[in-house]
N, C-alpha and C. Protein backbone atom coordinates (compact mmCIF):
# COMPACT_ATOMS: atom_id res chain seq x y z
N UNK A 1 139.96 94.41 137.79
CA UNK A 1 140.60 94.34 136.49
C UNK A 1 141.77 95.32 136.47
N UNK A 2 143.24 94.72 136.15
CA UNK A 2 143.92 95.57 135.78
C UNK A 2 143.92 96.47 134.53
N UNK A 3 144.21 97.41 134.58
CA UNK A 3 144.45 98.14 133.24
C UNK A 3 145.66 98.42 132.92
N UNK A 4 146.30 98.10 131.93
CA UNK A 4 147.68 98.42 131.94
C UNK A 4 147.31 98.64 130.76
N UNK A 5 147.14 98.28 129.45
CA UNK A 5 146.96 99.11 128.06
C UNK A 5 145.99 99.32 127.71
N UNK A 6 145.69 99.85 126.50
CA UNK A 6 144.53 100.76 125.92
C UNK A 6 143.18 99.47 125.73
N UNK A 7 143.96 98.70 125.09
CA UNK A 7 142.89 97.82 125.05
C UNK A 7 142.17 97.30 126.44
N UNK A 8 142.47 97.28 127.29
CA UNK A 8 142.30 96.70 128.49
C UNK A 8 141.42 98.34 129.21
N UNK A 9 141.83 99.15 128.95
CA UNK A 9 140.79 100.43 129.16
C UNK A 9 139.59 100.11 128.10
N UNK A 10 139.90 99.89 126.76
CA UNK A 10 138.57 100.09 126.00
C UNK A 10 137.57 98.90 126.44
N UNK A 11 138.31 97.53 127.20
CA UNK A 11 137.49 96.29 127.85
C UNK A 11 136.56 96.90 129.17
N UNK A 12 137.35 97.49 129.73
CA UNK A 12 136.68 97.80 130.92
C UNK A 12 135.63 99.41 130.66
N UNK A 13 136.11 100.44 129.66
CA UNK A 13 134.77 100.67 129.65
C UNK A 13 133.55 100.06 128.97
N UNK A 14 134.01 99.02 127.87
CA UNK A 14 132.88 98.40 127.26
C UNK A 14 131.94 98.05 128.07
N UNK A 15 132.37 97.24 129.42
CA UNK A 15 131.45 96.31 130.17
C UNK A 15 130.62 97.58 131.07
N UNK A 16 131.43 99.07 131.63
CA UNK A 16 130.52 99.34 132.34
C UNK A 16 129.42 100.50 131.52
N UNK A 17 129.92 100.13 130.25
CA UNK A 17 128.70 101.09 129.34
C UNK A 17 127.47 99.78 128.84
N UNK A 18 127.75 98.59 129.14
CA UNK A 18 126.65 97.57 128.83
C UNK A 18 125.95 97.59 129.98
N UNK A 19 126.55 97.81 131.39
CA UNK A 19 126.30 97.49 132.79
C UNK A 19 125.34 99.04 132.71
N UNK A 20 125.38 100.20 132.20
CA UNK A 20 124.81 101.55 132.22
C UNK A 20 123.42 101.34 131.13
N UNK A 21 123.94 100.89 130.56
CA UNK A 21 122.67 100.73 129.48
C UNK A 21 121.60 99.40 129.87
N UNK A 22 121.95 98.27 130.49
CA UNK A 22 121.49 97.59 131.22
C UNK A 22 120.35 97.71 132.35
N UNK A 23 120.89 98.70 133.28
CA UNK A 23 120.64 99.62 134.24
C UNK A 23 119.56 100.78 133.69
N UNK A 24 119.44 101.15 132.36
CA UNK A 24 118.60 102.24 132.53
C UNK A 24 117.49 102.03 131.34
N UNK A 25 117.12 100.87 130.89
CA UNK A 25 115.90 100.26 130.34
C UNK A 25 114.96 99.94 131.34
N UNK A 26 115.60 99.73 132.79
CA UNK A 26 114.06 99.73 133.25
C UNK A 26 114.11 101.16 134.49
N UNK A 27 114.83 102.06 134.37
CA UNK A 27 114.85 102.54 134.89
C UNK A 27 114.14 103.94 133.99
N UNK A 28 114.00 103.86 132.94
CA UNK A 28 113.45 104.67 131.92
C UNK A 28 112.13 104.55 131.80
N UNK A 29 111.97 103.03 132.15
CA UNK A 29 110.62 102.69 132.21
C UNK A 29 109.66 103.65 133.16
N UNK A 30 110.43 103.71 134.43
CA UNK A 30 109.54 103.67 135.42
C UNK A 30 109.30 105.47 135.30
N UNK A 31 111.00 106.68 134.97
CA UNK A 31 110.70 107.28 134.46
C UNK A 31 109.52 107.81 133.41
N UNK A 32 109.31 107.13 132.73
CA UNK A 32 108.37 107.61 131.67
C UNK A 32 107.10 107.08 132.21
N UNK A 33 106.89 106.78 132.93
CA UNK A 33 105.59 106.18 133.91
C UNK A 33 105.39 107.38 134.59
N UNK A 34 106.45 107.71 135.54
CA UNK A 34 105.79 108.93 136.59
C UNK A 34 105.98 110.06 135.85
N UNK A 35 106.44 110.56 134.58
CA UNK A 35 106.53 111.94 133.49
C UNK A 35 105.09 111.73 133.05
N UNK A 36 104.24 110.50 132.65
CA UNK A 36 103.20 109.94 132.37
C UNK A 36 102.21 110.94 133.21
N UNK A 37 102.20 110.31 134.49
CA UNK A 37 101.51 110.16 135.87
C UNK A 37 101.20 111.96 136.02
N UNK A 38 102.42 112.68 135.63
CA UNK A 38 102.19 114.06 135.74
C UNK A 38 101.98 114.71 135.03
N UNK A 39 101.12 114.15 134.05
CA UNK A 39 100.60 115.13 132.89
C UNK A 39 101.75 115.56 131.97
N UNK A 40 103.09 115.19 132.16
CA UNK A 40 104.08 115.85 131.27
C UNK A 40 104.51 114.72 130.02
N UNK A 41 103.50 114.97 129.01
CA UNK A 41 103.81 114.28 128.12
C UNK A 41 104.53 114.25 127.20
N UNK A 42 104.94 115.51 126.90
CA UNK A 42 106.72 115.54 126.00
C UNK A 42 108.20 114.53 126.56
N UNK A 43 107.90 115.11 127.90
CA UNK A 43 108.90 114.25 128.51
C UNK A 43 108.91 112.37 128.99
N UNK A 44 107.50 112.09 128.82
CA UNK A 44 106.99 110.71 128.67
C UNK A 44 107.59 110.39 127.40
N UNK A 45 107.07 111.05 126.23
CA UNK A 45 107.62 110.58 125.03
C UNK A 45 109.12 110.75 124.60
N UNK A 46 109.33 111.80 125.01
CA UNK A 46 111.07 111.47 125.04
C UNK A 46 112.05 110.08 125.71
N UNK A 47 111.71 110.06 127.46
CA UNK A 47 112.18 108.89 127.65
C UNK A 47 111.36 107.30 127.20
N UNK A 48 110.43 107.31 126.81
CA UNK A 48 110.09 106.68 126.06
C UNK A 48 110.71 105.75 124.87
N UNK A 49 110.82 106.90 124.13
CA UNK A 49 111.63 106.75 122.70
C UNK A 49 112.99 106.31 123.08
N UNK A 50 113.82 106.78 124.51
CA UNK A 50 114.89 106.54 124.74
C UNK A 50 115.15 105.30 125.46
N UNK A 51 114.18 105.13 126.15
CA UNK A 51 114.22 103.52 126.47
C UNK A 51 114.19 102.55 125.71
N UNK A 52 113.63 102.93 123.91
CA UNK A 52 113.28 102.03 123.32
C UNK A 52 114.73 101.83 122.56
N UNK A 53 115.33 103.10 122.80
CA UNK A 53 116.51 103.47 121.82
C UNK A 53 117.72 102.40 122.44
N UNK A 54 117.43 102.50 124.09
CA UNK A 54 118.52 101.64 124.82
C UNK A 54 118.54 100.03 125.28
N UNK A 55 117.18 99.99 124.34
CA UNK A 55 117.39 97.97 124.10
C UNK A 55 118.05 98.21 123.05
N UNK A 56 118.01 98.96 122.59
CA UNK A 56 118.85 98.91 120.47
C UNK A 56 120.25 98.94 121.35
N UNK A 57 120.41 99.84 122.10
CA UNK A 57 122.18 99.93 122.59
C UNK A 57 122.84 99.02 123.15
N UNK A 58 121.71 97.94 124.24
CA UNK A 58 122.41 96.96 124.94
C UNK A 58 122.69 96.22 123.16
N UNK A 59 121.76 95.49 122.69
CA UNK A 59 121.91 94.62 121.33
C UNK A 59 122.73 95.05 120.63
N UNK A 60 123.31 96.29 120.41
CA UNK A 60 124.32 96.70 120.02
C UNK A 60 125.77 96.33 120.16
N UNK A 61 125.90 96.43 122.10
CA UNK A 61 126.88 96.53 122.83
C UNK A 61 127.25 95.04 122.74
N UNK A 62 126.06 94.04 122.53
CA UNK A 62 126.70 92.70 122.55
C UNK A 62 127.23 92.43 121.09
N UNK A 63 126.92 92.98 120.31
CA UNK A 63 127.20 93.29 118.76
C UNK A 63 129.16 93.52 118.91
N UNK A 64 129.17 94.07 119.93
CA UNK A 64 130.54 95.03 119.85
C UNK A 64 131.42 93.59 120.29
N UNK A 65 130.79 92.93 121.40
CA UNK A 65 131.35 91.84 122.14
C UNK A 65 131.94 90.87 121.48
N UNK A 66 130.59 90.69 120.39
CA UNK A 66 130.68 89.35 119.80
C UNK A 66 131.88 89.42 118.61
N UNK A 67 132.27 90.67 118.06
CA UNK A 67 132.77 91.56 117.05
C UNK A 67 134.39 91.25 117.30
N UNK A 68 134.27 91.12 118.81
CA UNK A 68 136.07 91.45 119.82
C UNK A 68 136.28 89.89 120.12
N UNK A 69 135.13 89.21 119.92
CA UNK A 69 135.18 87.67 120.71
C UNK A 69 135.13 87.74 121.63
N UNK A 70 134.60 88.17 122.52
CA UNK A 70 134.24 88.37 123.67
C UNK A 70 132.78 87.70 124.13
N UNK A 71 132.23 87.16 125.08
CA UNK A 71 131.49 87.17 125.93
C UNK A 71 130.88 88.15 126.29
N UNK A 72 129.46 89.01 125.99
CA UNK A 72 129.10 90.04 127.14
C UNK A 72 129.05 90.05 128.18
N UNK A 73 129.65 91.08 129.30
CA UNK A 73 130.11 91.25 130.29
C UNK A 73 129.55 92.31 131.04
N UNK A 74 128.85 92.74 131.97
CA UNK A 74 128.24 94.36 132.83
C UNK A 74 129.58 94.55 133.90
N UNK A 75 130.04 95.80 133.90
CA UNK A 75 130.89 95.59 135.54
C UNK A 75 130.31 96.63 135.79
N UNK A 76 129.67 96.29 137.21
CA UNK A 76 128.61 97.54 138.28
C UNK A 76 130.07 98.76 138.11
N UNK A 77 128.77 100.10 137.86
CA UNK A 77 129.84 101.21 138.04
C UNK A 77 128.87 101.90 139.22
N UNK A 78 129.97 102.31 139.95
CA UNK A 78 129.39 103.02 141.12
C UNK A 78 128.72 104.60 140.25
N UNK A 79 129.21 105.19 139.60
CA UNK A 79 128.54 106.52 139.11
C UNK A 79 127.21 105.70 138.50
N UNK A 80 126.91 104.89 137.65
CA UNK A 80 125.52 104.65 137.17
C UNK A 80 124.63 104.43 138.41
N UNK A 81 125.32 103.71 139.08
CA UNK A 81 124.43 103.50 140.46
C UNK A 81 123.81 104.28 141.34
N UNK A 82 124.73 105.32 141.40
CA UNK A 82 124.21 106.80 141.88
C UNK A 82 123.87 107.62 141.20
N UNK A 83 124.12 107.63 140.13
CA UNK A 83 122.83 108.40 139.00
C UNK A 83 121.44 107.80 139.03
N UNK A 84 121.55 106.54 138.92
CA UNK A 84 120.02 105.58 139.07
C UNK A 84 119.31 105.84 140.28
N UNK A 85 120.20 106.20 141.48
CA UNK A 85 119.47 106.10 142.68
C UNK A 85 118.81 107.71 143.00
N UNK A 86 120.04 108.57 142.43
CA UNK A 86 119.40 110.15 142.35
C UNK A 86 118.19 110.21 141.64
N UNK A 87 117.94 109.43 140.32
CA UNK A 87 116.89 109.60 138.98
C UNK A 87 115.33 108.96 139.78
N UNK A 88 115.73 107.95 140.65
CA UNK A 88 115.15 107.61 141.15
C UNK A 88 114.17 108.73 142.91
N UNK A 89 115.13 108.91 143.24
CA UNK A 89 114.71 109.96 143.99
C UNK A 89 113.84 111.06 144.01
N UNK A 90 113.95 111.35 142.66
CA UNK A 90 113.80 112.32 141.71
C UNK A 90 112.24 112.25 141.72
N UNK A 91 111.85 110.40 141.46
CA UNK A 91 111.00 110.03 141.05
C UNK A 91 109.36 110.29 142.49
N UNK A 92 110.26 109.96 143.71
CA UNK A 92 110.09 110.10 145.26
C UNK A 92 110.53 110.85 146.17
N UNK A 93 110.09 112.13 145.86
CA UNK A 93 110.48 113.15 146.36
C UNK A 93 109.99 113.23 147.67
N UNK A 94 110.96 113.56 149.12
CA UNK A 94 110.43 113.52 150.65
C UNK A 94 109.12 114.96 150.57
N UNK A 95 109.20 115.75 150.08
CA UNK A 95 108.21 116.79 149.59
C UNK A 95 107.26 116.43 149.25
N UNK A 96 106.23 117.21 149.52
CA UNK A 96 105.19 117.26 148.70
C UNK A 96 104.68 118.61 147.58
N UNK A 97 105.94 119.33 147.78
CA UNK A 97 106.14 120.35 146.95
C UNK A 97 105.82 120.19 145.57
N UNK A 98 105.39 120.74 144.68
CA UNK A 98 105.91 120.26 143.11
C UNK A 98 107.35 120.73 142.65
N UNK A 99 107.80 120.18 142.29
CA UNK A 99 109.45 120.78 141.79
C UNK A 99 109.19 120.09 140.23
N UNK A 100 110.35 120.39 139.64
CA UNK A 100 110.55 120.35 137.95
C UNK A 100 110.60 118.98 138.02
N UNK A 101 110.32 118.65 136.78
CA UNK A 101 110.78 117.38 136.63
C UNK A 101 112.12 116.87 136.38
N UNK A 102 112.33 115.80 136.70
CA UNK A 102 114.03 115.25 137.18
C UNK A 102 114.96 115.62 135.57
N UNK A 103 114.96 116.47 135.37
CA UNK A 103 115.70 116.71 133.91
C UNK A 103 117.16 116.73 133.98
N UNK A 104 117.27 117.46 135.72
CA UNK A 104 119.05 117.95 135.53
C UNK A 104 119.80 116.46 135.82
N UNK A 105 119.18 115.43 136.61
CA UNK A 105 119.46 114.37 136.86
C UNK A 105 119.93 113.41 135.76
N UNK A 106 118.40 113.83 134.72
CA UNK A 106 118.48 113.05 133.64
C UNK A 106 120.06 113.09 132.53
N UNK A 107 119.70 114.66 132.82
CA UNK A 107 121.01 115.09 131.75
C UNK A 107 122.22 114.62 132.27
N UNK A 108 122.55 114.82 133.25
CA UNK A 108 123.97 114.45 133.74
C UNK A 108 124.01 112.91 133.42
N UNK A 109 123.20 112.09 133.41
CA UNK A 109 122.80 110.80 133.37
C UNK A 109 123.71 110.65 131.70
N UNK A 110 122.64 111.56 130.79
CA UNK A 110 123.03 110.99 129.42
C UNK A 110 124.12 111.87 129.28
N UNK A 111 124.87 113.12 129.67
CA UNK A 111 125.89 113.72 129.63
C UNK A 111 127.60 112.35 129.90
N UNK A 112 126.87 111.75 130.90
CA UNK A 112 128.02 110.95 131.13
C UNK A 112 127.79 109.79 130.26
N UNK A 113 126.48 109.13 130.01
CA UNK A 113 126.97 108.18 128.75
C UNK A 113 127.95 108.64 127.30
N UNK A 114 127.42 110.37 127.12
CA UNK A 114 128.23 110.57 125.87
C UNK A 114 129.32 110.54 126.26
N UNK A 115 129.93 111.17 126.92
CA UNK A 115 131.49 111.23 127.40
C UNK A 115 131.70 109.48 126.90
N UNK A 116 131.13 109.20 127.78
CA UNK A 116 131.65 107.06 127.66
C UNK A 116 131.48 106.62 126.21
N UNK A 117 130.76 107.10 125.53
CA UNK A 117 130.68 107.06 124.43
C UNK A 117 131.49 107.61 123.25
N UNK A 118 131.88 108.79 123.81
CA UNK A 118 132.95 109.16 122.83
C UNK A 118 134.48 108.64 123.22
N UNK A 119 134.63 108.63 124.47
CA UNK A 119 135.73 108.16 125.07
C UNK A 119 135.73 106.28 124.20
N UNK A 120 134.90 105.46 123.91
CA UNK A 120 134.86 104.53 123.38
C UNK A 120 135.21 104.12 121.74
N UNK A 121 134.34 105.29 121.16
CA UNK A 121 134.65 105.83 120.03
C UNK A 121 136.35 106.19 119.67
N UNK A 122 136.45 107.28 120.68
CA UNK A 122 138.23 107.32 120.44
C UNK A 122 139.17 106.60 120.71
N UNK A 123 139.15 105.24 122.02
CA UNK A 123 139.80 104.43 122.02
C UNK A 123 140.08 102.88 120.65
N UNK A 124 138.49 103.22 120.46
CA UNK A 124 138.26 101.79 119.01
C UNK A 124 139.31 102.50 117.95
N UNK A 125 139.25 103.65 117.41
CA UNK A 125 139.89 104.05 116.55
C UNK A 125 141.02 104.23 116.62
N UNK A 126 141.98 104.17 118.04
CA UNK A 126 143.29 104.34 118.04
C UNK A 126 143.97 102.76 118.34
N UNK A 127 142.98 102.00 118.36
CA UNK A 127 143.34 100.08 118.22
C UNK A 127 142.82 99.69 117.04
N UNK A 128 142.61 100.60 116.16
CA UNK A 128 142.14 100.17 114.80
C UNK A 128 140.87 99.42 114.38
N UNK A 129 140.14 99.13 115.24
CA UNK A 129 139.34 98.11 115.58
C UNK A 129 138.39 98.80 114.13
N UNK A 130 137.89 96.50 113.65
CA UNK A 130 137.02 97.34 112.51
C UNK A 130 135.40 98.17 112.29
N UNK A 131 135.11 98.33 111.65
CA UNK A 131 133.46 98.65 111.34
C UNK A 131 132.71 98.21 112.07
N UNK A 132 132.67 96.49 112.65
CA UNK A 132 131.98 95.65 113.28
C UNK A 132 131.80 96.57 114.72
N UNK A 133 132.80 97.19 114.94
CA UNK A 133 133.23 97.52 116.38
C UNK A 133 132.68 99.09 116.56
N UNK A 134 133.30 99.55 115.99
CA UNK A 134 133.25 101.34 115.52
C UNK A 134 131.81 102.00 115.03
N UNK A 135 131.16 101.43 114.35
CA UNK A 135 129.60 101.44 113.97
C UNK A 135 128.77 101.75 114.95
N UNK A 136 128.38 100.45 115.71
CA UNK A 136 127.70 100.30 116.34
C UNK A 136 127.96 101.83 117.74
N UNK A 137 129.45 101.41 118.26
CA UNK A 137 129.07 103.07 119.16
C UNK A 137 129.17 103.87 118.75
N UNK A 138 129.69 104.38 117.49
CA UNK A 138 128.97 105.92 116.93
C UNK A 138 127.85 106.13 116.55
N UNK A 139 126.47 104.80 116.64
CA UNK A 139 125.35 105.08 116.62
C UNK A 139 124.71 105.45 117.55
N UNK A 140 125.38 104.71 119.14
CA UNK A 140 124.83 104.79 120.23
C UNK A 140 125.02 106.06 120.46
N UNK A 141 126.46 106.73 120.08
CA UNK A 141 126.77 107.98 120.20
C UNK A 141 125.84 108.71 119.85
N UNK A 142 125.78 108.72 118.74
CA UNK A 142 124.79 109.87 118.08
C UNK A 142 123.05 109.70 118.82
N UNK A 143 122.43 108.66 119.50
CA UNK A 143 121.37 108.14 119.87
C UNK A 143 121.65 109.23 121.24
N UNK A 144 122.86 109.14 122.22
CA UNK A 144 122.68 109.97 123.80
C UNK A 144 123.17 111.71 123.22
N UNK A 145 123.69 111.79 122.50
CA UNK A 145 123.91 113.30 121.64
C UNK A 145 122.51 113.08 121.65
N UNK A 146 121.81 113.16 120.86
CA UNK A 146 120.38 113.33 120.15
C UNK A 146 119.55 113.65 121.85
N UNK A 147 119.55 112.75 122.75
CA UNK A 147 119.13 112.60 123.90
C UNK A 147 119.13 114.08 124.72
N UNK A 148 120.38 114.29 124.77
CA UNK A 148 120.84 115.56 125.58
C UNK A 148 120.36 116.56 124.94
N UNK A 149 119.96 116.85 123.78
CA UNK A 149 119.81 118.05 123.00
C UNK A 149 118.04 118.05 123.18
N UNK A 150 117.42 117.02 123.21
CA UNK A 150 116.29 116.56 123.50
C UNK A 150 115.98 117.29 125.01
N UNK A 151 116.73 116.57 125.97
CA UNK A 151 116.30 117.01 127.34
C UNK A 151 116.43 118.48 127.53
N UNK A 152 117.49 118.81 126.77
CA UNK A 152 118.17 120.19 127.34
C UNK A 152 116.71 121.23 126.35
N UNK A 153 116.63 120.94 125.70
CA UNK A 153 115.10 121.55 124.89
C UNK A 153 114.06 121.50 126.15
N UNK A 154 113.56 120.39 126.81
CA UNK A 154 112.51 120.61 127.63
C UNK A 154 112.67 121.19 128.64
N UNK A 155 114.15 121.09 129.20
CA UNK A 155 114.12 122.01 130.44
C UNK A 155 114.38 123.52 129.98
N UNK A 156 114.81 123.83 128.99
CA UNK A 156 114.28 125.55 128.71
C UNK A 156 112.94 125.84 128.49
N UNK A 157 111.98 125.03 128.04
CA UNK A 157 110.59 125.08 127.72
C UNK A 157 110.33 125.30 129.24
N UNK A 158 110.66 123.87 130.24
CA UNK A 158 109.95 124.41 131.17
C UNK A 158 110.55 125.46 132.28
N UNK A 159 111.86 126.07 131.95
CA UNK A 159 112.04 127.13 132.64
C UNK A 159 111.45 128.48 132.35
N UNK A 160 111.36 128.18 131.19
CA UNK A 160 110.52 130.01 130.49
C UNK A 160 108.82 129.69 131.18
N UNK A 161 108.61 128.54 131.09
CA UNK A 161 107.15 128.05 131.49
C UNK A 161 106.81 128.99 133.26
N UNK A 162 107.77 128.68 133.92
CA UNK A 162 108.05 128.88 135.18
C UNK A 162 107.72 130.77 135.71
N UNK A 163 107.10 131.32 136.59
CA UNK A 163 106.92 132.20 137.19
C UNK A 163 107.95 132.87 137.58
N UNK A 164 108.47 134.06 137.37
CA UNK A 164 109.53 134.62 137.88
C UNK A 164 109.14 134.59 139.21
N UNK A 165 110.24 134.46 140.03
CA UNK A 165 110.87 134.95 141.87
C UNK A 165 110.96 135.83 141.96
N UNK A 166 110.08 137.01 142.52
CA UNK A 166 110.45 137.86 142.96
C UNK A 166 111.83 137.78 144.29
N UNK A 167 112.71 139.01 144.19
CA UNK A 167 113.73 138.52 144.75
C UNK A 167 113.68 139.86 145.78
N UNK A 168 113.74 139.01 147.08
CA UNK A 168 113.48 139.50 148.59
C UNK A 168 114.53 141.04 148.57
C-alpha cells in the first residue's frame, strides 16, 4: 500500500490495528490459561477481562470500517507478530526456572496498541472524520490505557513480592 496522504496512513493503520486485535483474542486466551495454570489469578482475571474487552475492539474496528465504507481489512504487521511470538515464549519457557510472569512482554504489547491508538485518534480528528469513526477508538483507547495501568499495577505487586538479591 502506498501512502501518500493522511488518509491513506489512517487506512493502513486501521487494518493493522484490526489485524493486532484479531491476533490477540486468542492469544489472550491461551495467556489467561497458563496465568490460570500458575496459580496467578489476578493476572488470569485481568487478561481475561481483556480478551473479553478485545472482541468489543475487533466489533468496534469493523464499526469504524463500515462508518468509512469500507470493507474490513487485517494487514499482517510484523511488530504484532513478534510481540505474539515473544508473549508466546513467555508462555514456553526453554527453563525450567520460575521467572515472573510475561508482564514486560505484555506491556510493551498494550503500550504499542495505545500509541496505535492514539496515533488513530489524532489522525480521525485532523480528517474530520465523524462520531461514527472517532467514538469507537477513543473507547478502545481508553480500554488499552486502562490495560497498561492494570498490568503495570501487577508487576509492582509482584516485584515488592520478590526476595531481594543479595549483590555479590
Amino acid at each position: 500500500m502506498n501512502i501518500e496522504t493522511i488518509e491513506d496512513l489512517f487506512g493502513f493503520q486501521l487494518q493493522h490495528a484490526y489485524y493486532a486485535e484479531r491476533t490477540q483474542v486468542e492469544l489472550l486466551s491461551e495467556l489467561a490459561t497458563d496465568a490460570a495454570d500458575a496459580g496467578n489469578d489476578a493476572l488470569e482475571q485481568a487478561l481475561s477481562t481483556h480478551r473479553e474487552e478485545t472482541e468489543q475492539h475487533v466489533d468496534r474496528l469493523e464499526r469504524v470500517f463500515a462508518a468509512l465504507g469500507r470493507r474490513p481489512r487485517a494487514s499482517r504487521s510484523q511488530i504484532v507478530d513478534e510481540l505474539a511470538a515473544a508473549r508466546r515464549d513467555d508462555l514456553h519457557p526453554e527453563s525450567d526456572a520460575p521467572d515472573p510472569p510475561p508482564l514486560e512482554t505484555a506491556l510493551l504489547a498494550e503500550r504499542f496498541e495505545s500509541r496505535t491508538y492514539e496515533m488513530l485518534v489524532r489522525l480521525a480528528g485532523r480528517l474530520a472524520y465523524a462520531d461514527d469513526v472517532v467514538d469507537p477508538l477513543e473507547a478502545i483507547l481508553a480500554d488499552e490505557r486502562a490495560m497498561c495501568a492494570t498490568l503495570e499495577d501487577l508487576e509492582d505487586g509482584f516485584a515488592m513480592a520478590q526476595p531481594r538479591r543479595e549483590e555479590a
